[in-house]
C-alpha atoms as a PDB file:
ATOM      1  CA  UNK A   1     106.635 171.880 201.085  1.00  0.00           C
ATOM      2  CA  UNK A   2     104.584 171.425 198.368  1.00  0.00           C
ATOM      3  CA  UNK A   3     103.315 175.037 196.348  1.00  0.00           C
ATOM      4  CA  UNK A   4     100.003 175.463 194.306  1.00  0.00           C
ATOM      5  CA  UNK A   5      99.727 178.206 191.587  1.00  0.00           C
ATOM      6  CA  UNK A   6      96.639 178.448 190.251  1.00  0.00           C
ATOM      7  CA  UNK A   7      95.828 180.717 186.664  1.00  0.00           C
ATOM      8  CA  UNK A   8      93.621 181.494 183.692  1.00  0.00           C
ATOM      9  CA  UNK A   9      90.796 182.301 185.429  1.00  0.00           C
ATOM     10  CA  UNK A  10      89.081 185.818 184.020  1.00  0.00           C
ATOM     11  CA  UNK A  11      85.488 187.182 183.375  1.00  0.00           C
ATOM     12  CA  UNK A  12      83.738 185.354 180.852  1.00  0.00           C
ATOM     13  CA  UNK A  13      80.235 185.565 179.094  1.00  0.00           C
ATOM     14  CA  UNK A  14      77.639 182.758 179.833  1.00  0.00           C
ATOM     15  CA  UNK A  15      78.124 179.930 176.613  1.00  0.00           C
ATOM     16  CA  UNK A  16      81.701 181.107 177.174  1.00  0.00           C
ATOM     17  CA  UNK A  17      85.392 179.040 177.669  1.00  0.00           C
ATOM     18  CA  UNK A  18      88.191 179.309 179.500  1.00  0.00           C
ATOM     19  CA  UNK A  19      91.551 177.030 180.387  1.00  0.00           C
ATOM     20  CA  UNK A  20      92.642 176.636 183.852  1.00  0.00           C
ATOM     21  CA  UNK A  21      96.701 175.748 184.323  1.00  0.00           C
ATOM     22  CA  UNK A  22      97.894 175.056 188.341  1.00  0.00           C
ATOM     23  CA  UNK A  23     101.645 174.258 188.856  1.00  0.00           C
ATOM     24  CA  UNK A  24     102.665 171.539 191.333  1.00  0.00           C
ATOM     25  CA  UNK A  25     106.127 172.087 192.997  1.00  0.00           C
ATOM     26  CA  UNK A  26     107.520 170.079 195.846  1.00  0.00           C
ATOM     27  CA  UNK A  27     106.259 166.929 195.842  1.00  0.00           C
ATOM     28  CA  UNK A  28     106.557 164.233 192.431  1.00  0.00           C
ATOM     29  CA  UNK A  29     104.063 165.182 190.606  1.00  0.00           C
ATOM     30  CA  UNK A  30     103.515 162.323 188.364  1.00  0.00           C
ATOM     31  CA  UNK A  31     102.556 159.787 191.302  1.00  0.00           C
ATOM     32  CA  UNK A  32      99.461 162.139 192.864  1.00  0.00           C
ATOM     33  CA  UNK A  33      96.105 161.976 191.626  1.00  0.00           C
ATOM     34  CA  UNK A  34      95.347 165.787 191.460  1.00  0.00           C
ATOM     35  CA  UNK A  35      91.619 167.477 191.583  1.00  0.00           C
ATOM     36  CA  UNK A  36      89.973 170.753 190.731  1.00  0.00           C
ATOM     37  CA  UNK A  37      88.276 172.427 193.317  1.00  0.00           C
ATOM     38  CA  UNK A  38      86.379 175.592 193.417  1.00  0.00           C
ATOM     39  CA  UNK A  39      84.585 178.020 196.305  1.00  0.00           C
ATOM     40  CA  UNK A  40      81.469 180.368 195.191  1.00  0.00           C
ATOM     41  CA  UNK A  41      80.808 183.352 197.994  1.00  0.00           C
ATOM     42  CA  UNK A  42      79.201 181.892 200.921  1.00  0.00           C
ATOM     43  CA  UNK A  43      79.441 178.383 200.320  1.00  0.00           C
ATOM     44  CA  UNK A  44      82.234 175.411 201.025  1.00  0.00           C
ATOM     45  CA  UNK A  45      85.069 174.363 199.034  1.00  0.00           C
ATOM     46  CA  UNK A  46      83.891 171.347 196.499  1.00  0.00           C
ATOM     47  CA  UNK A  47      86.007 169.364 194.437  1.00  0.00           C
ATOM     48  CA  UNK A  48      84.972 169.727 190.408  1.00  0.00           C
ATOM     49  CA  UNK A  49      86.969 167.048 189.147  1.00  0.00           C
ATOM     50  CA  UNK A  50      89.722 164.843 189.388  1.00  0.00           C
ATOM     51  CA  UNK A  51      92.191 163.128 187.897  1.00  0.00           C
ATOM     52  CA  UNK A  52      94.317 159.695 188.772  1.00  0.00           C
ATOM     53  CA  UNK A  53      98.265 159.962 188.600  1.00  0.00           C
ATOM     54  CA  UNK A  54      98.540 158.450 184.895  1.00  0.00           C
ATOM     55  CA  UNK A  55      95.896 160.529 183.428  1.00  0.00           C
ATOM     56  CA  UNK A  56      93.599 158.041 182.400  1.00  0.00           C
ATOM     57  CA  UNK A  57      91.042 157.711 184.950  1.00  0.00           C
ATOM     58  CA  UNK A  58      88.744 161.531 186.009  1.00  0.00           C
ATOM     59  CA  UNK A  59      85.677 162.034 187.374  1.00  0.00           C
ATOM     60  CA  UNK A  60      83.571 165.151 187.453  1.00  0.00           C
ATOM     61  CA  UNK A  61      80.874 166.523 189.734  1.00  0.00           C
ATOM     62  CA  UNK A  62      77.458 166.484 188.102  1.00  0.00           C
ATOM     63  CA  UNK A  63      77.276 169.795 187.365  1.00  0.00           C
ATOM     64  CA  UNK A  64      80.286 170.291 185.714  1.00  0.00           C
ATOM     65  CA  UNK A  65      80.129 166.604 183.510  1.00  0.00           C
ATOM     66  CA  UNK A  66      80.216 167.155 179.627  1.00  0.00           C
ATOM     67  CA  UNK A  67      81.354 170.766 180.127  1.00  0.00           C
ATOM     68  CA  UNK A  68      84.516 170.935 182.035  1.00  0.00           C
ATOM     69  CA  UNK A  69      87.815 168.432 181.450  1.00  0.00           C
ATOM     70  CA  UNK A  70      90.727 167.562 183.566  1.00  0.00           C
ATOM     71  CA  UNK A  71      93.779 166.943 182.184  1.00  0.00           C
ATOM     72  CA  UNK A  72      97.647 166.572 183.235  1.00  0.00           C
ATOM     73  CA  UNK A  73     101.195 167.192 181.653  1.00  0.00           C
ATOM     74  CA  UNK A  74     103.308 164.947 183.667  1.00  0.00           C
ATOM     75  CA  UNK A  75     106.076 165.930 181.698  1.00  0.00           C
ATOM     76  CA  UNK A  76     106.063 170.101 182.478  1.00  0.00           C
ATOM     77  CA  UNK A  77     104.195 169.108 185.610  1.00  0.00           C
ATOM     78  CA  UNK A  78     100.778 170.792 184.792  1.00  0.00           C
ATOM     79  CA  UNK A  79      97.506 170.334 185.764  1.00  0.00           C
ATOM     80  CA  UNK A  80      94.685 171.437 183.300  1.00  0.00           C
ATOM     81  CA  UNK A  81      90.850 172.498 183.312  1.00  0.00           C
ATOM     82  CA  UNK A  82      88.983 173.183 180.193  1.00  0.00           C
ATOM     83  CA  UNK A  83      85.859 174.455 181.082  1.00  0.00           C
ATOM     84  CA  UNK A  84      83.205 175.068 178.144  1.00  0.00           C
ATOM     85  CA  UNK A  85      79.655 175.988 178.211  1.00  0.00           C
ATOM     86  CA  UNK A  86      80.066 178.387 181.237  1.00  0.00           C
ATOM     87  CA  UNK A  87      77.028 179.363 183.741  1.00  0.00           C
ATOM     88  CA  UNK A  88      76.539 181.844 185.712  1.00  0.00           C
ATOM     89  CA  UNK A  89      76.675 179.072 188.745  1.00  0.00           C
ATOM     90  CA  UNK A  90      79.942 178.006 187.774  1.00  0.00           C
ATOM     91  CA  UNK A  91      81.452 181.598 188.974  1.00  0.00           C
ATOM     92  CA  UNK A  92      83.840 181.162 191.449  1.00  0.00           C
ATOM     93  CA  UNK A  93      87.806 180.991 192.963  1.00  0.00           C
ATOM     94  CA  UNK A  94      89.121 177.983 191.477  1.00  0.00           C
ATOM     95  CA  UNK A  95      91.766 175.697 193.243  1.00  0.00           C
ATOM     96  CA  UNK A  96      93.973 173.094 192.403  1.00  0.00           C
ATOM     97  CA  UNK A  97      95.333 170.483 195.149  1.00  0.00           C
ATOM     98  CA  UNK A  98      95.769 166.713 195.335  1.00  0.00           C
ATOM     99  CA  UNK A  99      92.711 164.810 195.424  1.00  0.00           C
ATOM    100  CA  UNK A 100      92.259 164.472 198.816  1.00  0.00           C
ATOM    101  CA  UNK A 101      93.518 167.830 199.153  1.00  0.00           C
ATOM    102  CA  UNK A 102      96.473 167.000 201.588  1.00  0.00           C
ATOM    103  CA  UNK A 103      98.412 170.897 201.067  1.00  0.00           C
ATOM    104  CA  UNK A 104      97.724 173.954 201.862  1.00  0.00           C
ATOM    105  CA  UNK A 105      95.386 175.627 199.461  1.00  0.00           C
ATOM    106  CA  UNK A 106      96.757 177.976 196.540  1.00  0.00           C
ATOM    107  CA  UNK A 107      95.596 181.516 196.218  1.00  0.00           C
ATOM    108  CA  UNK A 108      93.389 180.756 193.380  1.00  0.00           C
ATOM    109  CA  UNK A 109      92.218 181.582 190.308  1.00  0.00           C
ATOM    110  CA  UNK A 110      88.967 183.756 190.060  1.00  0.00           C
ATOM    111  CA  UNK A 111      86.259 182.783 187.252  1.00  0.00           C
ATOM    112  CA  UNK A 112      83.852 185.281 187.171  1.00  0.00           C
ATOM    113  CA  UNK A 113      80.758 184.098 184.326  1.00  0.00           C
ATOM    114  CA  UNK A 114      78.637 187.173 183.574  1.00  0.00           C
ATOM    115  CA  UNK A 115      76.798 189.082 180.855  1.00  0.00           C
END
């Protein structure tokens, strides 16, 4: 069974950083393409970005692109979301899964992006 854990999510001020890390356990890591998801109150789980099983291909939703970055450590098994230039809209629980999100969800990391 595969296990998500999600971290470095925190309160941050708008213009702000921070660096998302999600460990992947249970299945091998370094043949999934992986994604960032993320769920503001009262709206649907969207992916962010994503990220093919080699690293070298992402994509980002619009309103993330030139802010946030996917990365991967297939060698510690790590998945990685820098996330620069933080808005207020970009406050929410932040997930990790595979791309097509075939596990059960993580608890989440909360980014909260406030003054």
């Amino acid at each position: 069974q595969v296990q998500l854990v999600e971290s470095g999510g925190g309160l941050v001020q708008p213009g702000g950083s921070l660096r998302l890390s999600c460990t992947v356990s249970g299945t091998v890591f370094s043949n999934r393409a992986l994604g960032w998801f993320r769920q503001a109150p009262g709206k649907q789980r969207v992916m962010v970005a994503s990220i093919s099983s080699g690293g070298g291909v992402t994509n980002y939703a619009t309103s993330v692109k030139g802010r946030f970055t996917i990365s991967r450590d297939n060698v510690h098994e790590k998945l990685f979301l820098q996330m620069d230039s933080l808005k207020p809209e970009d406050t929410a629980v932040y997930y990790c899964n595979g791309n097509l999100a075939p596990w059960d969800w993580g608890q989440g990391t909360q980014v909260t992006v406030s003054s």
